[in-house]
Structure formats: C-alpha cells, structure tokens
C-alpha atoms as a PDB file:
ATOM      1  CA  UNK A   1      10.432 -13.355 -19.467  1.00  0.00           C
ATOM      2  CA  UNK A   2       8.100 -12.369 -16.398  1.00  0.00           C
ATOM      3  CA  UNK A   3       9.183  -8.624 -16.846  1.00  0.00           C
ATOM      4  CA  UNK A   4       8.561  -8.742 -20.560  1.00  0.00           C
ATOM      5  CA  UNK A   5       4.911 -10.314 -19.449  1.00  0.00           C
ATOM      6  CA  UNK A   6       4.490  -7.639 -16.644  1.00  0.00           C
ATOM      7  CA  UNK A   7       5.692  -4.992 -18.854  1.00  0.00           C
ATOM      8  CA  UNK A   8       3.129  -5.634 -21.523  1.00  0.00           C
ATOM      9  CA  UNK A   9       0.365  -6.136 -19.093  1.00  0.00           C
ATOM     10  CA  UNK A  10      -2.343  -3.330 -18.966  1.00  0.00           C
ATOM     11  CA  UNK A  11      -3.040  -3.273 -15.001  1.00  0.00           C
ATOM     12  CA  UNK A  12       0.121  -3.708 -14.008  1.00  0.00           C
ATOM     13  CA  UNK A  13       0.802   0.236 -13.517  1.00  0.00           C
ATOM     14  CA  UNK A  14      -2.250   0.025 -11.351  1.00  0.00           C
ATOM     15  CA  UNK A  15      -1.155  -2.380  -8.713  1.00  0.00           C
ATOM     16  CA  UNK A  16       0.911   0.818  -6.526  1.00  0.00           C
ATOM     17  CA  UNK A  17      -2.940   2.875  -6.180  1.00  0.00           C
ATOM     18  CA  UNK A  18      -4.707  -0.710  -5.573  1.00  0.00           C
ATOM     19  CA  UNK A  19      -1.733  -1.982  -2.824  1.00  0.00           C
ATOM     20  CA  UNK A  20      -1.963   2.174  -1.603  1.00  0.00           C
ATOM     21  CA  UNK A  21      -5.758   2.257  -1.236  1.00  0.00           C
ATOM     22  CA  UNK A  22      -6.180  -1.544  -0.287  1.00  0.00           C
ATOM     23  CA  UNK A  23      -3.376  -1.441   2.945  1.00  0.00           C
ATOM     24  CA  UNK A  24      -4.587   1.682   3.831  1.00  0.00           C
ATOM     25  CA  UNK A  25      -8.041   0.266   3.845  1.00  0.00           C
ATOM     26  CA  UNK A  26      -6.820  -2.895   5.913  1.00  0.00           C
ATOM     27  CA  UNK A  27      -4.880  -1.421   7.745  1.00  0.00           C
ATOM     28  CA  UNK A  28      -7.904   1.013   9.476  1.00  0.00           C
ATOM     29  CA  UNK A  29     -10.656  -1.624   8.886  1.00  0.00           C
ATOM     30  CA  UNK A  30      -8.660  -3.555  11.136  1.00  0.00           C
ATOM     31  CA  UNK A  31      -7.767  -0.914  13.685  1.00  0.00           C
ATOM     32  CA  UNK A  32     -11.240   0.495  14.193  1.00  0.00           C
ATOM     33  CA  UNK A  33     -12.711  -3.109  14.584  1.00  0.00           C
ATOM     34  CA  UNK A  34     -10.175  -4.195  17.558  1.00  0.00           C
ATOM     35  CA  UNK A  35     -10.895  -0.502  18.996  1.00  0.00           C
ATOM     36  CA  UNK A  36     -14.619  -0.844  18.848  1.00  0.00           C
ATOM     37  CA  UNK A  37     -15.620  -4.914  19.082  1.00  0.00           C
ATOM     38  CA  UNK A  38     -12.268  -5.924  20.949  1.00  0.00           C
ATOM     39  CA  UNK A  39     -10.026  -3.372  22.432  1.00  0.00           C
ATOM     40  CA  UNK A  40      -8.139  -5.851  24.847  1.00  0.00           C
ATOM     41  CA  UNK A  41      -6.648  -6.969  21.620  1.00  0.00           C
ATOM     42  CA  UNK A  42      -5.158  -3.230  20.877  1.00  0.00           C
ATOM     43  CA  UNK A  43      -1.620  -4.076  21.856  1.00  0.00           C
ATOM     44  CA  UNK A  44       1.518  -2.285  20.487  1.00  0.00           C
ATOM     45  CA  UNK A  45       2.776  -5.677  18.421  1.00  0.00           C
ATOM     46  CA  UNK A  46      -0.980  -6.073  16.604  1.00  0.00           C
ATOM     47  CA  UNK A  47      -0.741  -2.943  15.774  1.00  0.00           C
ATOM     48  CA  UNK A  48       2.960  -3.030  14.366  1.00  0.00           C
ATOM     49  CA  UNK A  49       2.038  -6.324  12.799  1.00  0.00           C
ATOM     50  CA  UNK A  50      -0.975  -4.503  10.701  1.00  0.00           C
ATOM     51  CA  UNK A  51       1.364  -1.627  10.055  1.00  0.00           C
ATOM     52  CA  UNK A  52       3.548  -4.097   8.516  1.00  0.00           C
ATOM     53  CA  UNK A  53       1.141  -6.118   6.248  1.00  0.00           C
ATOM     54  CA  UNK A  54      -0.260  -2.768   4.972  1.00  0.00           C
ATOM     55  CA  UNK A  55       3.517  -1.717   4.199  1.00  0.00           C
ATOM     56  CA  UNK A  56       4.560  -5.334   2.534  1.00  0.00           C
ATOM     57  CA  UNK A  57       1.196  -4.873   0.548  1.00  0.00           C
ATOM     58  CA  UNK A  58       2.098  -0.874  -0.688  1.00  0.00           C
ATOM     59  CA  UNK A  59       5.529  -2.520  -1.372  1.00  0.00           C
ATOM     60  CA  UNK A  60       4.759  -5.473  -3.112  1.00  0.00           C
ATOM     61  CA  UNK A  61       2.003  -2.974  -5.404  1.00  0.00           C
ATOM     62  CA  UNK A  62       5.272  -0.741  -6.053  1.00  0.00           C
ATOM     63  CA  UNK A  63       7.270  -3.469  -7.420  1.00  0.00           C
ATOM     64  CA  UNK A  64       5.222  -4.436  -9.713  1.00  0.00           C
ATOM     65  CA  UNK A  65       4.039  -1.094 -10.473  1.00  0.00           C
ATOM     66  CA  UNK A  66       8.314  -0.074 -11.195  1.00  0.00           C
ATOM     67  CA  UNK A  67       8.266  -3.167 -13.584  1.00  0.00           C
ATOM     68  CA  UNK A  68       6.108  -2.135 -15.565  1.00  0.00           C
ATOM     69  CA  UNK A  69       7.110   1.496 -15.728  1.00  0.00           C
ATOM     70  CA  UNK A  70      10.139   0.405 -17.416  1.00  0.00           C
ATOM     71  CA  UNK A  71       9.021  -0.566 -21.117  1.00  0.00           C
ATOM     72  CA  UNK A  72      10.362   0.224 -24.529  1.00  0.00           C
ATOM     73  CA  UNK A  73      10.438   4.027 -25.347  1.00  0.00           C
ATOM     74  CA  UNK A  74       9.017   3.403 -28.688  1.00  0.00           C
ATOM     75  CA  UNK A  75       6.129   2.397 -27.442  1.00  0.00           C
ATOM     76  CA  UNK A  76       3.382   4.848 -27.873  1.00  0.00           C
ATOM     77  CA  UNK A  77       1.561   4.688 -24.362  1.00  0.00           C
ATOM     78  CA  UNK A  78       4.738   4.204 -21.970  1.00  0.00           C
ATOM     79  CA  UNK A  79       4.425   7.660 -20.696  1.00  0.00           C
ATOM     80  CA  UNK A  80       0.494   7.039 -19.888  1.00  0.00           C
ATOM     81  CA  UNK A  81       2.187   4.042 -17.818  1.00  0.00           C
ATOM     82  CA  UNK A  82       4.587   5.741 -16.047  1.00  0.00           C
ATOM     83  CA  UNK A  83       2.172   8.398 -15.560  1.00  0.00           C
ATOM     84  CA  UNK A  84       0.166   6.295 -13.906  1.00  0.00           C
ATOM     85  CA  UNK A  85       2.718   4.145 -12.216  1.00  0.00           C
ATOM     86  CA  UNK A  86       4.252   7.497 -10.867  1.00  0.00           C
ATOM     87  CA  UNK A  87       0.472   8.290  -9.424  1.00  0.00           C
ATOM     88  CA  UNK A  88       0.304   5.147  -7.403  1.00  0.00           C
ATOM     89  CA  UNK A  89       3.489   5.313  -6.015  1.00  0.00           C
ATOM     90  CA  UNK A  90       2.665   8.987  -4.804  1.00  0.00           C
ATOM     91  CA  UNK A  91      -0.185   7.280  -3.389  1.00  0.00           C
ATOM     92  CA  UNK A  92       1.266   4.733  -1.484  1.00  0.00           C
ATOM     93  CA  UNK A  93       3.774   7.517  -0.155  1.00  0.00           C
ATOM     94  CA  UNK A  94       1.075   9.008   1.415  1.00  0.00           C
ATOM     95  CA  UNK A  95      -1.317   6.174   2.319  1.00  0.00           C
ATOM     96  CA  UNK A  96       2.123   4.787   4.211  1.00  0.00           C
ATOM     97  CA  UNK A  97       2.336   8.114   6.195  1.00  0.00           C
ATOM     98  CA  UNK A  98      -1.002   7.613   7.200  1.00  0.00           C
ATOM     99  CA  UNK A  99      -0.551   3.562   8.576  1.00  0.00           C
ATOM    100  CA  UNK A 100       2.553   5.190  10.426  1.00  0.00           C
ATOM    101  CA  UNK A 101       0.439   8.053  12.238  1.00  0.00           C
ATOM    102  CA  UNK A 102      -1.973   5.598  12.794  1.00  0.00           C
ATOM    103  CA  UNK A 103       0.551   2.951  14.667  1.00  0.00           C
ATOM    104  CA  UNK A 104       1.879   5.531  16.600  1.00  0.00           C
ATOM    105  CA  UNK A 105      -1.426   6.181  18.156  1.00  0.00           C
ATOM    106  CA  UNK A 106      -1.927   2.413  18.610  1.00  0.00           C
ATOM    107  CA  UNK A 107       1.518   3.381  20.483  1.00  0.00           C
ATOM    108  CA  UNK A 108       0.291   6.133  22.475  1.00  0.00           C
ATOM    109  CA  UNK A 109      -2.798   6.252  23.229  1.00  0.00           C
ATOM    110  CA  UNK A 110      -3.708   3.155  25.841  1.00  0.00           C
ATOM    111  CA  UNK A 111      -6.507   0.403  23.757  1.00  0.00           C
ATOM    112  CA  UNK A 112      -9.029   0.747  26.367  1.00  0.00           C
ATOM    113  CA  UNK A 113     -10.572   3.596  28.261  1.00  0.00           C
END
C-alpha cells in the first residue's frame, strides 16, 4: 500500500537530488563552521559522524527515489520518473564522492593550525 502511495506521488523521484544536494550541503556547512568558529572540535569521529548523516540522508533520498521509479509501464510519464529518479541518483553518486574527499581531509589534514 505505501509503495502504491509512493509510486503515485509526484515528488517522490525528487527525493535522490534533494537528499544529494541537501547532505552535501550539511555535510560542508557543518565542516567549514567547526573549521572556522571551532576547530578544536575538528576531530576524525565528528567528521566520520557528518560523513555518515550526509550518506544515511543520500541513502534514505535513493530509496525512496527507487520506489517510485518502479511504476506501471502503461503509465504515460514513468519514463519522465525514472528519468528523473536516474538523475538524482547520479547526483548523489557524486555528491557522496565529494563527503568522502572531504572526510579524508578532516583525516589528514590536522583541525587547527
């Protein structure tokens, strides 16, 4: 019943670019605040722990972005959605590259100078 509702729902093969663009955003919002306003707090588990979030959010955007992929081939618009669904989970490919460079310079590179 909840895929049949997700399925039929309009934004739902927008959640993987909104999860991609929103833990991406998070995920360096937070980063560059500790960096510039508290840079004690720059330790390697913070940052794995923001990295994670941001991944659990790109996943979670996925999920429900693969749900609703999968509809009825006679419907008229299904290729639109998985168009669409296929564009945000490109998206979140890449945005996750991007939280994983970015922890491995939390990693590397000491918090404070």
């Amino acid at each position: 019943m909840a895929v049949n509702a997700l399925a039929a729902s309009r934004a739902a093969p927008w959640a993987a670019l909104v999860a991609a663009l929103g833990g991406e955003a998070l995920h360096h919002q937070l980063l560059s605040d500790m960096l510039r306003f508290r840079c004690e707090a720059g330790s390697l588990a913070f940052g794995l722990g923001v990295a994670s979030v941001s991944w659990l959010l790109m996943a979670a955007g996925s999920g429900v972005s693969w749900l609703a992929a999968r509809g009825d081939l006679r419907d008229p618009h299904v290729q639109t959605r998985r168009f669409i669904a296929q564009l945000g989970w490109l998206a979140c490919a890449l945005c996750a590259i991007g939280v994983a460079w970015q922890t491995l310079a939390t990693w590397l590179v000491p918090p404070c100078p």
